[in-house]
Protein backbone atom coordinates (compact mmCIF):
# COMPACT_ATOMS: atom_id res chain seq x y z
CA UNK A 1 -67.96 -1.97 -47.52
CA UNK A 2 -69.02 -3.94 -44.51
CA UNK A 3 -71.85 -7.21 -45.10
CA UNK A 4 -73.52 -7.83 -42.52
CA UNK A 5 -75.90 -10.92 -42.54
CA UNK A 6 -78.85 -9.62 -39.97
CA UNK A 7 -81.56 -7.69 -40.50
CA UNK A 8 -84.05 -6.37 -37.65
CA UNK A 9 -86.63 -4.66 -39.40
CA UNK A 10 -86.80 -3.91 -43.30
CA UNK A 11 -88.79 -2.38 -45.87
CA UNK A 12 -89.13 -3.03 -49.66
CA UNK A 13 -88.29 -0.63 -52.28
CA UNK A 14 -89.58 -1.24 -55.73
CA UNK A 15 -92.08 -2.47 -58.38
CA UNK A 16 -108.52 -11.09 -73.41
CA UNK A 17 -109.51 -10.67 -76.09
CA UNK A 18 -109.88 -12.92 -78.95
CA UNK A 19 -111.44 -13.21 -82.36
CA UNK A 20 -112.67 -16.29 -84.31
CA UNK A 21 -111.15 -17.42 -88.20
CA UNK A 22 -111.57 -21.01 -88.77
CA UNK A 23 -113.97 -22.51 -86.32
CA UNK A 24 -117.75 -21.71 -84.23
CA UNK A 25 -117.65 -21.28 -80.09
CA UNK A 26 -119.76 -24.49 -80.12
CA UNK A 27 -117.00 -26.68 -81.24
CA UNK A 28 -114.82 -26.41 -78.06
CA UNK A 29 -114.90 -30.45 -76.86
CA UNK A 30 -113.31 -31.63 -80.41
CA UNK A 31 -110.20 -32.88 -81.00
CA UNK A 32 -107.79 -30.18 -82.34
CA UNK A 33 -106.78 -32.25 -85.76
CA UNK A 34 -107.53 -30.49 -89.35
CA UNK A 35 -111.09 -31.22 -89.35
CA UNK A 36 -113.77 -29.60 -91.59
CA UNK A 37 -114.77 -26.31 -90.23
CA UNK A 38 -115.74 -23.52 -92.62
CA UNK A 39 -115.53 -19.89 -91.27
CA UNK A 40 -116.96 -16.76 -92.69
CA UNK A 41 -114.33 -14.56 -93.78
CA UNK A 42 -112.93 -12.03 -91.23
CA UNK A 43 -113.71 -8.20 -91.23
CA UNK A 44 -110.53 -6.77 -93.41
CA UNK A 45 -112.04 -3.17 -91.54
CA UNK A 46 -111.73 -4.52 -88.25
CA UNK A 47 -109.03 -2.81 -86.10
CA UNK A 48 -105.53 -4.40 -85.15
CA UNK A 49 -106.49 -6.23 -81.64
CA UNK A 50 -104.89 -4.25 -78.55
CA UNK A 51 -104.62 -7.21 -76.11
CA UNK A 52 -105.72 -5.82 -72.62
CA UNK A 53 -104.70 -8.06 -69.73
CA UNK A 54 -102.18 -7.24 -67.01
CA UNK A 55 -99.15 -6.68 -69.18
CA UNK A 56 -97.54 -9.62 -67.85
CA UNK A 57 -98.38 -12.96 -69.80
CA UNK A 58 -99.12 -13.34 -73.36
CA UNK A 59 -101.36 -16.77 -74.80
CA UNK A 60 -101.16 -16.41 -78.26
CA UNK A 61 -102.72 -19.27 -80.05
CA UNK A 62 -103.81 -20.79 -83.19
CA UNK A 63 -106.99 -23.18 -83.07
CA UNK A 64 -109.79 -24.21 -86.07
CA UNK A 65 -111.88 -27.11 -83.32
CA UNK A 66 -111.47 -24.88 -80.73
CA UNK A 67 -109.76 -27.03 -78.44
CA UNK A 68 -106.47 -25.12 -78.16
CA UNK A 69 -108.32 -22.25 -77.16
CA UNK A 70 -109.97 -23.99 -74.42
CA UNK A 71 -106.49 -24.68 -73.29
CA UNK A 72 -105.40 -21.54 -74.23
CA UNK A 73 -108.33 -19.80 -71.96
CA UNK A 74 -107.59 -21.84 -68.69
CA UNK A 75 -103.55 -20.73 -69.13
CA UNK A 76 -104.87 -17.31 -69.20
CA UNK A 77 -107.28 -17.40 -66.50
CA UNK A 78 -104.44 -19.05 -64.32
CA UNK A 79 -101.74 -16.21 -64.98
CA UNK A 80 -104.13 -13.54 -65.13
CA UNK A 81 -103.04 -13.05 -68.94
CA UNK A 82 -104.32 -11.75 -71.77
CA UNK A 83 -105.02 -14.17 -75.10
CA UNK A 84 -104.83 -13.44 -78.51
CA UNK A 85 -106.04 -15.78 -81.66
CA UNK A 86 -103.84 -16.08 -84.86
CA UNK A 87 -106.65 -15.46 -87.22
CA UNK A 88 -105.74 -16.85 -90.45
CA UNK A 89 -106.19 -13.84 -93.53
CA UNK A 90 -107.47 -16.70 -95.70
CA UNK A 91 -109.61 -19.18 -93.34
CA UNK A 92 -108.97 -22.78 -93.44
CA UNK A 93 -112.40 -24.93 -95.29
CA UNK A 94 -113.28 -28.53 -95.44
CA UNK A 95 -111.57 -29.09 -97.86
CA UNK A 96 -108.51 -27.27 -97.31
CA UNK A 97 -108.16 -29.71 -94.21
CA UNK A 98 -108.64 -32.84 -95.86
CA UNK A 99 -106.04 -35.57 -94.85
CA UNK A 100 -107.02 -37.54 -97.07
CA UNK A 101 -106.52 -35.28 -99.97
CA UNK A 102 -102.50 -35.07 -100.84
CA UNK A 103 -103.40 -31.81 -102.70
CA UNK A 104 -105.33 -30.33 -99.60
CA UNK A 105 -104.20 -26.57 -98.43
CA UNK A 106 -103.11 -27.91 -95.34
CA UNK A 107 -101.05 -30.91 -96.65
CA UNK A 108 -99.15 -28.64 -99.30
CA UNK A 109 -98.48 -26.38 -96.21
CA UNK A 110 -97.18 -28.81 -94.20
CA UNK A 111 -95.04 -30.40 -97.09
CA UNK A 112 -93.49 -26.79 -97.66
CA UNK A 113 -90.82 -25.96 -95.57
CA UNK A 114 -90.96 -21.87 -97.01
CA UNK A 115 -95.12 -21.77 -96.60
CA UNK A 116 -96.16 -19.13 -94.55
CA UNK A 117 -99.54 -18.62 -94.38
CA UNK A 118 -100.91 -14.67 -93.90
CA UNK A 119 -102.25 -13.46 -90.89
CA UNK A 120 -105.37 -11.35 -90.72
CA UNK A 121 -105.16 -9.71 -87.84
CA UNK A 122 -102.19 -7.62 -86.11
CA UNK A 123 -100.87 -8.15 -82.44
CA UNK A 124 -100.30 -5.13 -80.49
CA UNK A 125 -98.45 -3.94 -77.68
CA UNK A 126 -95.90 -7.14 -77.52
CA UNK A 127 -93.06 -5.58 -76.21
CA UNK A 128 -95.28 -4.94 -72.64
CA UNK A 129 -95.19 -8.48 -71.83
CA UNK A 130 -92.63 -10.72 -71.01
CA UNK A 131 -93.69 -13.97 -71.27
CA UNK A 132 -95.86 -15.51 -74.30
CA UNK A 133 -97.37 -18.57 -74.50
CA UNK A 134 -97.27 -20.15 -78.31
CA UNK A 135 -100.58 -22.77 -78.61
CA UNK A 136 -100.96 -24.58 -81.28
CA UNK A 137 -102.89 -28.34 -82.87
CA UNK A 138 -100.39 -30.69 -84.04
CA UNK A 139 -100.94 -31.54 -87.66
CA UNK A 140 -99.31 -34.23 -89.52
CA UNK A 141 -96.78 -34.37 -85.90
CA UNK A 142 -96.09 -30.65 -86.77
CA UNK A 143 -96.89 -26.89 -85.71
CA UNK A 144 -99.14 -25.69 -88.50
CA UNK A 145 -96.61 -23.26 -90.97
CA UNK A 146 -99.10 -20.18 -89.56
CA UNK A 147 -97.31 -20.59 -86.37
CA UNK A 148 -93.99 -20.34 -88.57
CA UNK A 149 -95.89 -16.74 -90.12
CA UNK A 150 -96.55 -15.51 -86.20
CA UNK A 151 -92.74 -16.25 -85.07
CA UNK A 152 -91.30 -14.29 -87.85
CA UNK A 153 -93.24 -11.25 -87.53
CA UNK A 154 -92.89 -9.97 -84.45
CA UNK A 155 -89.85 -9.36 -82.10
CA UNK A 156 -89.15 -11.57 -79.52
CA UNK A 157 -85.77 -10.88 -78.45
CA UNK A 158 -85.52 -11.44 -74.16
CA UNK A 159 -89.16 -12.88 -74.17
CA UNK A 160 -89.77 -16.14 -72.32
CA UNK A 161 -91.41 -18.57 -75.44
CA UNK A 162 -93.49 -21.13 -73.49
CA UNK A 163 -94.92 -23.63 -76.73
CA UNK A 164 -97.99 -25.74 -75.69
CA UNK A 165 -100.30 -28.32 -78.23
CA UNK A 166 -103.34 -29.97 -78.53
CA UNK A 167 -103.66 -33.05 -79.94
CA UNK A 168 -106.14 -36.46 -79.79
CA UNK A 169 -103.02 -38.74 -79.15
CA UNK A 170 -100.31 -37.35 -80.73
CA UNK A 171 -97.44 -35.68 -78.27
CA UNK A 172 -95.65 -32.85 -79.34
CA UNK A 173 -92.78 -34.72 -80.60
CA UNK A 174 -90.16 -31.93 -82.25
CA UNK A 175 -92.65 -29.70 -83.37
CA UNK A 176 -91.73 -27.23 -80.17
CA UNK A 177 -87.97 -27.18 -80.82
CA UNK A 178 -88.76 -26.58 -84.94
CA UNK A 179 -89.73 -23.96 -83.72
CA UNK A 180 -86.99 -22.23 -81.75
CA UNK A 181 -84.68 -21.16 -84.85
CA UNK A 182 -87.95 -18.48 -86.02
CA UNK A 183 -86.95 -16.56 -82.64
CA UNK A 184 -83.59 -17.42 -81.56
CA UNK A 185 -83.31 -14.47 -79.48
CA UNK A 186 -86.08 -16.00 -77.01
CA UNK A 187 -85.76 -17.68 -73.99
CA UNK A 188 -87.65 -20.87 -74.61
CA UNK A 189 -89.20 -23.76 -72.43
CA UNK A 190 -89.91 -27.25 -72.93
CA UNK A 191 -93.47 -27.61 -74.53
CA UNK A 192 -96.15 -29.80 -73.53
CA UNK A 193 -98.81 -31.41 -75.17
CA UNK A 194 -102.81 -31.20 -73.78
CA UNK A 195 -106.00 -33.06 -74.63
CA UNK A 196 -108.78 -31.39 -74.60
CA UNK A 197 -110.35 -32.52 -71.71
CA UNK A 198 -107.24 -31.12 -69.42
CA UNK A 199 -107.67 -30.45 -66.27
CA UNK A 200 -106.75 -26.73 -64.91
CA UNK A 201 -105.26 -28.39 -61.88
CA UNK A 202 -103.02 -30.29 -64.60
CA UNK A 203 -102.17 -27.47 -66.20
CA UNK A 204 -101.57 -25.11 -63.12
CA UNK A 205 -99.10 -27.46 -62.04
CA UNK A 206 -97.39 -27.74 -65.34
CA UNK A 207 -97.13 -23.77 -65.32
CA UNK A 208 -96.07 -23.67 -61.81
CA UNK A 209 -92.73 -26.26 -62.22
CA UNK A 210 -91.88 -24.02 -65.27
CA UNK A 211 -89.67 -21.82 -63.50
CA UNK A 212 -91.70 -18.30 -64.52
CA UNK A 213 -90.01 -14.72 -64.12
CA UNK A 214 -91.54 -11.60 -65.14
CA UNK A 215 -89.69 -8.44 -65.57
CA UNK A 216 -91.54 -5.35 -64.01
CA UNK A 217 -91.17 -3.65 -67.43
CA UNK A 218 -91.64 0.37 -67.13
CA UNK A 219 -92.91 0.29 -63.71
CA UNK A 220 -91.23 2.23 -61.10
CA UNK A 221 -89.32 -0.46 -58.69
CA UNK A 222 -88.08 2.25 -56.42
CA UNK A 223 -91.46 3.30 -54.92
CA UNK A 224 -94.96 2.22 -53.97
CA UNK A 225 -98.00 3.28 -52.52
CA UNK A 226 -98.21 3.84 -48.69
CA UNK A 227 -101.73 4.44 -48.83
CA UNK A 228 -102.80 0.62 -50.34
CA UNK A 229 -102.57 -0.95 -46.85
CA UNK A 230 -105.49 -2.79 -45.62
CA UNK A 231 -107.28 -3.36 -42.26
CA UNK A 232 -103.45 -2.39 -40.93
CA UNK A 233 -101.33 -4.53 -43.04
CA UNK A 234 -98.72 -3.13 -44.78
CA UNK A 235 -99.35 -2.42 -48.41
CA UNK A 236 -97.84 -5.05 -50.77
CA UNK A 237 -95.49 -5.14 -53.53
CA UNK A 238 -95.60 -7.69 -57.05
CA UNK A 239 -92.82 -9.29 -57.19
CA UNK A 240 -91.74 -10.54 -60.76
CA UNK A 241 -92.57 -14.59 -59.34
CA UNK A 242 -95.91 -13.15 -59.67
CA UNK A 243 -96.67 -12.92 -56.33
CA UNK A 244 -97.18 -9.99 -53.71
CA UNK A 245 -95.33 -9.52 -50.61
CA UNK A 246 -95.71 -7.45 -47.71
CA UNK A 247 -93.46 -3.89 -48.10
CA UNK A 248 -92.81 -3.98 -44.06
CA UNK A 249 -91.86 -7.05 -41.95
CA UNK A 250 -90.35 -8.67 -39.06
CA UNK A 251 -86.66 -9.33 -39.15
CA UNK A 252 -85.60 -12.10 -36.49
CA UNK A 253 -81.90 -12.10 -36.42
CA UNK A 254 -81.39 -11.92 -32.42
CA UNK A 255 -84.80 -13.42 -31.82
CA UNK A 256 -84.67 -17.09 -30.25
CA UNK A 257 -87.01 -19.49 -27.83
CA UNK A 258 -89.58 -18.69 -26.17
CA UNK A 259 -88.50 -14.71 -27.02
CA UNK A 260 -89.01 -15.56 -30.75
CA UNK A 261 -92.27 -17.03 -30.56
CA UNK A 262 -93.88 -14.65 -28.60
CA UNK A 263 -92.51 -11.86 -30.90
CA UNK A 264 -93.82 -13.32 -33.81
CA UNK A 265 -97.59 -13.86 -32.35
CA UNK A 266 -97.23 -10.13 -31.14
CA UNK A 267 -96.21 -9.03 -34.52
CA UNK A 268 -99.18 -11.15 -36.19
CA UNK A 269 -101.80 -9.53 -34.06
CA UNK A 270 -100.48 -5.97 -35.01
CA UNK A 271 -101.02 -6.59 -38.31
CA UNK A 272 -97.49 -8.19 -39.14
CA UNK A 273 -97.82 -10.48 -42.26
CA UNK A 274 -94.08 -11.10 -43.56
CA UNK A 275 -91.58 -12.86 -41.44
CA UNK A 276 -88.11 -12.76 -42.20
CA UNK A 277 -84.65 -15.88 -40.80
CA UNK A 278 -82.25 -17.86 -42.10
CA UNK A 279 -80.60 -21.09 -41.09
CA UNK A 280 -77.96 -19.02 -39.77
CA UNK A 281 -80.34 -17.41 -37.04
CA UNK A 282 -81.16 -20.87 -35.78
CA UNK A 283 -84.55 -19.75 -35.28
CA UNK A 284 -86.87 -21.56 -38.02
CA UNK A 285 -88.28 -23.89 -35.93
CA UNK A 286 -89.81 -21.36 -32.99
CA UNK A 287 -90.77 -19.30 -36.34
CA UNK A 288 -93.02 -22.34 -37.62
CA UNK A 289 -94.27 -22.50 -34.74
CA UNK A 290 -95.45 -19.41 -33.71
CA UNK A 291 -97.13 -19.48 -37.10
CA UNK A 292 -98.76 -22.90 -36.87
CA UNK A 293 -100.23 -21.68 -33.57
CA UNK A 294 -101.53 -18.56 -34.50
CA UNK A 295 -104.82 -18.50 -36.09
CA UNK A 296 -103.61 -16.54 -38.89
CA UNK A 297 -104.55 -18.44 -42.45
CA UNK A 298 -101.01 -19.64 -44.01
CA UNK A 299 -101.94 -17.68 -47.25
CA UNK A 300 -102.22 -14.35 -45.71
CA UNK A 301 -98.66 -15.09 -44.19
CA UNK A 302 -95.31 -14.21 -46.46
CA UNK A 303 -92.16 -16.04 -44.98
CA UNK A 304 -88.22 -15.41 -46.03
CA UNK A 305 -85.54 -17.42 -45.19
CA UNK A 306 -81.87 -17.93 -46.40
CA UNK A 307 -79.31 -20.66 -47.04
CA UNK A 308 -75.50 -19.77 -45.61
CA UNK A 309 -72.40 -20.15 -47.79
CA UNK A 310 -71.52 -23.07 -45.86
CA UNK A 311 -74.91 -25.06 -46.80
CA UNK A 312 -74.17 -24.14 -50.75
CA UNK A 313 -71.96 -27.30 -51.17
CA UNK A 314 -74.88 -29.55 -50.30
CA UNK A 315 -77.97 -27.09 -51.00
CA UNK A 316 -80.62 -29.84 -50.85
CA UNK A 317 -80.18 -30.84 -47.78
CA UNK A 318 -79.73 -27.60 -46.57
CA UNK A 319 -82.94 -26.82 -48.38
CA UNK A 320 -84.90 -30.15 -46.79
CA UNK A 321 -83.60 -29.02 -43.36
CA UNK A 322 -85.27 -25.18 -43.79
CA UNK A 323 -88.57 -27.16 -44.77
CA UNK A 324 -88.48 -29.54 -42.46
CA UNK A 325 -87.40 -27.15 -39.45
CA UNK A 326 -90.23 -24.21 -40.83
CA UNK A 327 -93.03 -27.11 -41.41
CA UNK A 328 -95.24 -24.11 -42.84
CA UNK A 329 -95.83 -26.52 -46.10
CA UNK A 330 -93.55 -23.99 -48.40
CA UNK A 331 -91.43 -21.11 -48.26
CA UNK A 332 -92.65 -17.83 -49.33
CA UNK A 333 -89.05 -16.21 -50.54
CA UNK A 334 -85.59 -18.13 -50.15
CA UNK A 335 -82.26 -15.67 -50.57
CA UNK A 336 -78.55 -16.53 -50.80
CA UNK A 337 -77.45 -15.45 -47.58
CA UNK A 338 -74.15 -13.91 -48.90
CA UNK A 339 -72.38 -14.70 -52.45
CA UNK A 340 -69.59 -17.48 -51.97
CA UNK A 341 -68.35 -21.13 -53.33
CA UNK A 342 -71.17 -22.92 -55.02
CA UNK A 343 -73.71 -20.10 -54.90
CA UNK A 344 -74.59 -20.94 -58.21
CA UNK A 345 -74.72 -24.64 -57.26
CA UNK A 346 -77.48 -23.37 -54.16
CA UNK A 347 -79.19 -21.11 -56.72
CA UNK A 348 -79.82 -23.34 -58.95
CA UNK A 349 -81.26 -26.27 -56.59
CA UNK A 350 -83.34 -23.68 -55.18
CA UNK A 351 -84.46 -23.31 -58.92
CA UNK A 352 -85.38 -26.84 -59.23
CA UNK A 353 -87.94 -26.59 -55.72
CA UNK A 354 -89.45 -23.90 -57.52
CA UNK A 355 -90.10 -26.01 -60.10
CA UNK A 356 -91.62 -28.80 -57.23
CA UNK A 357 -94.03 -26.04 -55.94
CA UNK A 358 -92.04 -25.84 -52.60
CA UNK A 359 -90.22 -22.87 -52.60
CA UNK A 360 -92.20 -19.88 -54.64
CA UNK A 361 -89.63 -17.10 -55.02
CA UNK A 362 -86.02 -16.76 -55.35
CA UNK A 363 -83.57 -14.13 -54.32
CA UNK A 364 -79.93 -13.26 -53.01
CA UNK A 365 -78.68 -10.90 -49.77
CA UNK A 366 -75.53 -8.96 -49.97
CA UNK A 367 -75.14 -8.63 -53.88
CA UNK A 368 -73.91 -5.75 -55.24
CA UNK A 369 -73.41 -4.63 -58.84
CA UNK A 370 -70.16 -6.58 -59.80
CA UNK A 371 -71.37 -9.92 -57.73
CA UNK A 372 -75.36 -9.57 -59.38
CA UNK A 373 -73.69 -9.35 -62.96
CA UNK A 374 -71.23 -11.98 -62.75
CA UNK A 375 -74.08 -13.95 -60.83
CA UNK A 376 -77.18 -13.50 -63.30
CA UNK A 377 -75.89 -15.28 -66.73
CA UNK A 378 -75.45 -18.11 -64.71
CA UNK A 379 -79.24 -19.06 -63.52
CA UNK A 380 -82.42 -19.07 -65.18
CA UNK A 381 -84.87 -17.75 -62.56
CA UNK A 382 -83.94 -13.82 -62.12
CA UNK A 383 -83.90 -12.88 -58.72
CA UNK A 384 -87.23 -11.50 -57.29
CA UNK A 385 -85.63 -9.25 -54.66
CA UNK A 386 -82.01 -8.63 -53.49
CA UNK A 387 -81.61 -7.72 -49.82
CA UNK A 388 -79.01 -5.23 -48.47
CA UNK A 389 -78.23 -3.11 -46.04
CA UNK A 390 -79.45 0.41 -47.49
CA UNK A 391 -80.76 2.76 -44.37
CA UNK A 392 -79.92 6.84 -43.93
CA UNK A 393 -76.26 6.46 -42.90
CA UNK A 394 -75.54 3.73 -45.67
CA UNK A 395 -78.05 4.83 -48.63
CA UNK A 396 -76.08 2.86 -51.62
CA UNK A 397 -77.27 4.80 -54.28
CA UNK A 398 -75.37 3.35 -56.90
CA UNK A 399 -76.51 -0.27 -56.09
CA UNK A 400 -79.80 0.28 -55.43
CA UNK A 401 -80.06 2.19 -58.81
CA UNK A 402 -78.30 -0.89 -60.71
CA UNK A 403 -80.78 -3.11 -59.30
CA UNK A 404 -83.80 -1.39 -60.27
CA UNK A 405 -82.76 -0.86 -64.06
CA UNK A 406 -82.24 -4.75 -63.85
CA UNK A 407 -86.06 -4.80 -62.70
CA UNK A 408 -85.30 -6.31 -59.17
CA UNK A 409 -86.80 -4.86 -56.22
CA UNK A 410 -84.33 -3.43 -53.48
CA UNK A 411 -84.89 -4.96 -49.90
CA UNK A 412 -83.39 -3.42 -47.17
CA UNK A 413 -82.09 -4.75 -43.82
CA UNK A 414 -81.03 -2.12 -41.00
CA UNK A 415 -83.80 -0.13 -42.39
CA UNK A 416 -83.33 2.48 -39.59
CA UNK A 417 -79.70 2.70 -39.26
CA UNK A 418 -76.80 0.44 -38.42
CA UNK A 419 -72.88 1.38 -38.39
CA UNK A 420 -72.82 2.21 -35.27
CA UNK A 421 -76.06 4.71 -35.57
């Protein structure tokens, strides 16, 4: 099998609704603590809540001020999610919530490690997302026990558990990693406490450093729609970072000075939007330039580059040097050029300027299926994409079909042919 590290051309093969229990709409500036909040009883006839978003991201939450689902809201409306409120089947009343009482509901909860409050309401369609959000007030420096009720009744084996809190003051101390044992089959992130006043800038930027895959569940990775191109831009494709790329662009391999640049601005005016190097090519720079001088806006623009087994021993600087030489402000997609020493090492700095908002997707070049299943147990951000050469003459059937039951789109380079075709 020949790998081969240029690509001229290539093409991409792939892939709210909430309820109220234990507090009133008008409450949402108060601080989430066990306050005093009657609530009418729910509707035992109402049907199990179907959440409805874009089968992606799950923000489940428990709240009686309303402040964690303020939080819980702007989470949502940043990930394009769908919510859904733990309704308690027995609501929380003044005096259950009584700190001050040391025979209160909520302080005979919190003192019993086996309470488990019931749930009114039933979640459904959980297995169609992949990564839930678990909001919750901190009371008495703890997760209330209804939280403990919600982990133990559904399956969330492979899901990505992302615990958030509300509090006046309090952080969120241990009451996260409690937590982990009631779904040990999870993936879970470091939690974060939130006032109720948080910004949605503050909380973007918390989302964005956590790292966030998304498997394309049931959807078909191996094809899209030719016909969803716009004003003559390719059509895109969602990639599991969340974002959407271009299914057609500009490979650069043999492309340098003034040859590059002018190639580039001729490809943005035909519609072009996706620009693929490397550091290898030693073209980046006439690349960022071409860009920065076009008057195309940088968020219409998708950009791919690649680190070279001989950066991978010293990634960051390799990865400083790609920003620096680019100066496009981030990079759209950056792929292992080919699998070698310290790929993992490379991956996983990559990982960590995802985390800084400076690199937005992740993926590898030149993986096949014993490489991509030796490689995956070893990083925590799935690839988005791996690139190879698949084309008529050199169709890789078995790789290609690997990939896409992993849920990673198949990029091809020598889209039209190479071997000597």
């Amino acid at each position: 099998m020949i790998k081969k590290y240029f690509l001229p051309l290539f093409l991409i093969l792939g892939m709210s609704m909430t309820t109220n229990a234990c507090s009133t709409d008008n409450e949402t500036g108060r601080p989430e603590t066990p306050t005093p909040t009657p609530e009418p009883t729910p509707d035992p006839d109402e049907p199990p809540v179907q959440p409805s978003g874009n089968g992606r991201c799950l923000v489940v939450y428990f709240s009686c001020t309303n402040t964690t689902k303020g939080i819980a809201e702007r989470i949502a409306a940043i990930m394009d999610g769908t919510t859904f409120r733990i309704e308690p089947e027995v609501p929380y009343t003044s005096a259950d919530l009584d700190y001050n009482n040391s025979s209160s509901r909520a302080n005979r909860e919190q003192n019993d490690l086996s309470a488990r409050p019931a749930i009114a309401n039933t979640l459904e369609g959980l297995e169609n997302y992949d990564v839930v959000f678990l909001g919750y007030p901190i009371w008495w420096g703890d997760a209330p026990k209804i939280i403990s009720t919600f982990l133990e009744s559904y399956d969330l084996s492979g899901k990505t558990v992302v615990p958030f809190c509300t509090s006046h003051s309090s952080g969120i101390g241990s009451s996260d990693t409690d937590l982990h044992p009631l779904a040990s089959e999870a993936v879970w992130k470091d939690g974060r406490r939130f006032g109720g006043s948080e910004s949605e800038e503050t909380i973007k930027e918390w989302i964005d450093g956590l790292g966030l895959t998304f498997n394309i569940g049931d959807s078909d990775v191996s094809s899209f729609n030719l016909d969803a191109g716009v004003n003559g831009n390719a059509p895109t494709v969602r990639l599991s970072s969340g974002y959407d790329m271009p299914i057609l662009g500009l490979g650069t391999y043999s492309l340098h000075g003034d040859v590059c640049k002018n190639s580039v601005k001729a490809a943005l005016a035909s519609g072009f939007r996706k620009f693929d190097t490397a550091s290898i090519y030693g073209n980046e720079e006439e690349i960022g330039e071409a860009i920065r001088e076009s008057d195309v806006p940088r968020e219409e623009l998708f950009v791919a580059t690649k680190l070279y087994p001989n950066q991978y021993a010293n990634p960051e600087a390799a990865i400083e040097e790609c920003l620096r030489k680019l100066n496009i402000g981030y990079i759209d997609l950056m792929l292992l050029h080919h699998p070698g020493t310290n790929d993992v090492k490379a991956y996983k700095a990559m990982e960590k300027y995802v985390a800084e908002g400076k690199i937005r997707s992740l993926g590898v070049s030149c993986y096949y299926v014993e490489e991509i299943n030796e490689f995956l147990p070893q990083i925590d951000i799935k690839p988005v994409l791996v690139q190879n050469e698949v084309h008529p003459y050199y169709q890789d059937t078995e790789v290609v079909e690997h990939l896409h039951n992993l849920g990673i789109v198949v990029e091809a380079w020598y889209p039209l042919g190479g071997r000597g075709h």
